[in-house]
C-alpha atoms as a PDB file:
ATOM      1  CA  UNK A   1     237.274  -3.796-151.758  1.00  0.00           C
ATOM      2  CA  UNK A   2     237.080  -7.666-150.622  1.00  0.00           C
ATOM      3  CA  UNK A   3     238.459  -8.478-154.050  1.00  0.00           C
ATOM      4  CA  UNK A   4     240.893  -6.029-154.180  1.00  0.00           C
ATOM      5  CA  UNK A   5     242.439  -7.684-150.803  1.00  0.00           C
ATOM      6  CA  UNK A   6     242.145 -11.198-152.154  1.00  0.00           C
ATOM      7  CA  UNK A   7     244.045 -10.388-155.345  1.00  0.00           C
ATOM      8  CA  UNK A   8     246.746  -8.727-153.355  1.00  0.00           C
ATOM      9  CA  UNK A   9     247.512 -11.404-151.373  1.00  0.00           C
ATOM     10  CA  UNK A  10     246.746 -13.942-153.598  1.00  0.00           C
ATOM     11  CA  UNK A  11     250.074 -12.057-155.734  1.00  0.00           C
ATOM     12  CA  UNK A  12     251.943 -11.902-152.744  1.00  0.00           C
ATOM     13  CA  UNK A  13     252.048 -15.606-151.251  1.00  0.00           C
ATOM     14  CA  UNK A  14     252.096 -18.484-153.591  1.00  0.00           C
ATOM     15  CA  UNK A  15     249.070 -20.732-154.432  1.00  0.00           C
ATOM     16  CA  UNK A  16     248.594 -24.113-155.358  1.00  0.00           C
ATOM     17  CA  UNK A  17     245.505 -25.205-157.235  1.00  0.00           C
ATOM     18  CA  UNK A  18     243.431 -27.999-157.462  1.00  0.00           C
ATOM     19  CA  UNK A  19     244.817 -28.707-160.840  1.00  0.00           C
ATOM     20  CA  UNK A  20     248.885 -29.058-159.939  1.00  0.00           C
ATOM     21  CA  UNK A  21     249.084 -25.315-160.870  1.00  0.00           C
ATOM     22  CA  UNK A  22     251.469 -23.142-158.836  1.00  0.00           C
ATOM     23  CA  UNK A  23     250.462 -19.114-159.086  1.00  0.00           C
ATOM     24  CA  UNK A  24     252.650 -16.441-157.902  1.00  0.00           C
ATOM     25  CA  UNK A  25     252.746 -12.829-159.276  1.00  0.00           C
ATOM     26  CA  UNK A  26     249.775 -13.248-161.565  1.00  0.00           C
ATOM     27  CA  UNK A  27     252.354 -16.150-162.937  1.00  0.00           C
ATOM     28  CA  UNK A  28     251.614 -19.950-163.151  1.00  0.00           C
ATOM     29  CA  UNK A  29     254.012 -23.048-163.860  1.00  0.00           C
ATOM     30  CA  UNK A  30     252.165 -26.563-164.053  1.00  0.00           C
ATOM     31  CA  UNK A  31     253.842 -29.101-161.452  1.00  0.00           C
ATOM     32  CA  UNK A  32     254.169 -32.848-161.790  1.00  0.00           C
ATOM     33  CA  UNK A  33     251.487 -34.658-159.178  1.00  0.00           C
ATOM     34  CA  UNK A  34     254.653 -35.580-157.032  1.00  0.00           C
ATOM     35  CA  UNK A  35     256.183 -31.933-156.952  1.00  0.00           C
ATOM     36  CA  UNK A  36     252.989 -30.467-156.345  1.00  0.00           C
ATOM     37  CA  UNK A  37     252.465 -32.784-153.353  1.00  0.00           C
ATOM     38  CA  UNK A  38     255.648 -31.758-152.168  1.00  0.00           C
ATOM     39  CA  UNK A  39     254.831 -27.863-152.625  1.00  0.00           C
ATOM     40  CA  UNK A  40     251.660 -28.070-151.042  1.00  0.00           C
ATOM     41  CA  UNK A  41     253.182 -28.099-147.677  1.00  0.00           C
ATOM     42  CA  UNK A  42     256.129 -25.593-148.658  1.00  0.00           C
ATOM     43  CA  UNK A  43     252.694 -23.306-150.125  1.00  0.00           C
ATOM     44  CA  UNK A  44     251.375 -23.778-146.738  1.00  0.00           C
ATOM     45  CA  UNK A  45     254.073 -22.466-144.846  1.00  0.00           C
ATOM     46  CA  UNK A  46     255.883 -20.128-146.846  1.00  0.00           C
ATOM     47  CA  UNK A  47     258.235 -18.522-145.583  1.00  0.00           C
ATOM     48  CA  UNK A  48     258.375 -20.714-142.341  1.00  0.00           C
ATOM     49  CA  UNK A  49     260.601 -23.703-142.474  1.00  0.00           C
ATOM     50  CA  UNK A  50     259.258 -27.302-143.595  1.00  0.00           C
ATOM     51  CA  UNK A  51     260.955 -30.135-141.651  1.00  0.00           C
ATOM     52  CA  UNK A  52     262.627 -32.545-143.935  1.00  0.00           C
ATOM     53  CA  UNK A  53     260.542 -35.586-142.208  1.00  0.00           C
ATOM     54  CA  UNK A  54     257.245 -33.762-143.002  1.00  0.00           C
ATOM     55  CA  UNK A  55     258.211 -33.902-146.585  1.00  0.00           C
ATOM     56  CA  UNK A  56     259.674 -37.301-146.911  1.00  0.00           C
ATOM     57  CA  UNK A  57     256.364 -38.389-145.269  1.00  0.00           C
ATOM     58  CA  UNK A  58     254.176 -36.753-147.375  1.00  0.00           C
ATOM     59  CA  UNK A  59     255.798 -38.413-150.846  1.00  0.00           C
ATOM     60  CA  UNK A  60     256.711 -41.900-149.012  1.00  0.00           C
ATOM     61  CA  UNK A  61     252.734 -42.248-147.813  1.00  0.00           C
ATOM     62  CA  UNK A  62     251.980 -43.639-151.554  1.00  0.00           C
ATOM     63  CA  UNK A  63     255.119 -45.736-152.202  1.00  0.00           C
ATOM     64  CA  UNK A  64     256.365 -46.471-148.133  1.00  0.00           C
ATOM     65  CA  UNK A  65     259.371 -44.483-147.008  1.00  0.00           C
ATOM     66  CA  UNK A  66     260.911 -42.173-149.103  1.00  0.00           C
ATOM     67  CA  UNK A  67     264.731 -41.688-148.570  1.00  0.00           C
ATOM     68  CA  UNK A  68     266.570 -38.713-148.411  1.00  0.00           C
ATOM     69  CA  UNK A  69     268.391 -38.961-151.846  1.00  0.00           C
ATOM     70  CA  UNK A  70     264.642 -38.975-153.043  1.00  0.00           C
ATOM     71  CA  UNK A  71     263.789 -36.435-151.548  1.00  0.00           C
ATOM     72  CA  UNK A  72     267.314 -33.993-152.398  1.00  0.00           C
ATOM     73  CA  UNK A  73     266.430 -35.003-156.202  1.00  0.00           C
ATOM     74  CA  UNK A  74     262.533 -33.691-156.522  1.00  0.00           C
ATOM     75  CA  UNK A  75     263.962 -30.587-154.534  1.00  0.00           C
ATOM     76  CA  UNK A  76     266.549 -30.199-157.407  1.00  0.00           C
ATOM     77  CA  UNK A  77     263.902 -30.482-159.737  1.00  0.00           C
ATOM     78  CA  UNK A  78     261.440 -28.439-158.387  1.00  0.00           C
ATOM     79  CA  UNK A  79     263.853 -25.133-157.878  1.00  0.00           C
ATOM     80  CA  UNK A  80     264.514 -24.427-161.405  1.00  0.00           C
ATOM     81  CA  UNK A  81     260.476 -24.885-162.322  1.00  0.00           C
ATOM     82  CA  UNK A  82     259.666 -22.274-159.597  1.00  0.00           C
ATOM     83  CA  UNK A  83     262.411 -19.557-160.054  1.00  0.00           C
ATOM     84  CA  UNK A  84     260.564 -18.718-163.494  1.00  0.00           C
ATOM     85  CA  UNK A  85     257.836 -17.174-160.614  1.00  0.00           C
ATOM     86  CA  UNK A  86     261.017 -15.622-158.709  1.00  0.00           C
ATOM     87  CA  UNK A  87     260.394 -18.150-155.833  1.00  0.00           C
ATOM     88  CA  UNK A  88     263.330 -20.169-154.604  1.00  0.00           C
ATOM     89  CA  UNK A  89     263.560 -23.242-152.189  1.00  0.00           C
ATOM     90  CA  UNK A  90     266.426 -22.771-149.557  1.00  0.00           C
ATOM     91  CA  UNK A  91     267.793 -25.634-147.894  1.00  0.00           C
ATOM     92  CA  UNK A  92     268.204 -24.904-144.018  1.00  0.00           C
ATOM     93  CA  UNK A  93     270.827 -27.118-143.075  1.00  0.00           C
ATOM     94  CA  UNK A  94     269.919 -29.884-140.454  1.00  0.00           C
ATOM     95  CA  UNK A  95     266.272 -28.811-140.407  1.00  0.00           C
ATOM     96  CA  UNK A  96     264.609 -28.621-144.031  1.00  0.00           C
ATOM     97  CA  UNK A  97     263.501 -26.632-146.747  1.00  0.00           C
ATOM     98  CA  UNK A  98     261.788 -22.655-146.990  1.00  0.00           C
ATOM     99  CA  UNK A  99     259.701 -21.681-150.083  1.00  0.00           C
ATOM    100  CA  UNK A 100     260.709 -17.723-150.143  1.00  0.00           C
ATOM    101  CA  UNK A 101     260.226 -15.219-152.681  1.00  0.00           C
ATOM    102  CA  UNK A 102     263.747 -14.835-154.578  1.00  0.00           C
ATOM    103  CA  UNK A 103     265.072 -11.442-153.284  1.00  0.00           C
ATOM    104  CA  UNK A 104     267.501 -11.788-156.510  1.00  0.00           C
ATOM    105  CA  UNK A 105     264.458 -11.661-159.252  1.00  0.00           C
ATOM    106  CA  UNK A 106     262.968  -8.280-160.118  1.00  0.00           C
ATOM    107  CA  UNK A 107     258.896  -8.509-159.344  1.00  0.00           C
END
């Protein structure tokens, strides 16, 4: 029964592995190290919005500050790798980014 649970919710919320592997709906697409350092805190709180600053810290603590042109291009990047797994990234304006399921994909 415990592994029946875990493989339900492991299909029904994203996860990021060890490896730079992003699973959702039995699916996988392998991230670059930067994108999956970026997704780690989107995986983390899916569904809940990620301040932009969180993000731009997390990529700028390896090469100083990251600006926010930096940041708007790996999010460009990133959203056509993850919509093969129906996920999206929305942008919520003035606040930051939400890794959702993509209500417009078939699951």
């Amino acid at each position: 029964m415990d592994a029946l649970v875990r493989r339900y919710h492991r299909n029904r919320s994203p996860h990021l592995d060890e490896n730079g592997v992003l699973w959702f709906a039995s699916q996988s697409v392998t991230l670059s190290p930067k994108q999956a350092e970026l997704l780690m805190l989107l995986v983390d709180r899916f569904g809940e919005v990620v301040p932009r600053e969180a993000l731009r810290f997390q990529l700028g603590r390896d090469e100083g500050s990251m600006t926010r042109n930096a940041l708007d291009l790996h999010m460009m990047r990133i959203r056509p790798r993850i919509q093969t797994l129906g996920l999206t990234v929305r942008t919520v304006w003035g606040r930051g980014y939400v890794l959702d399921a993509d209500t417009q994909v078939a699951t």
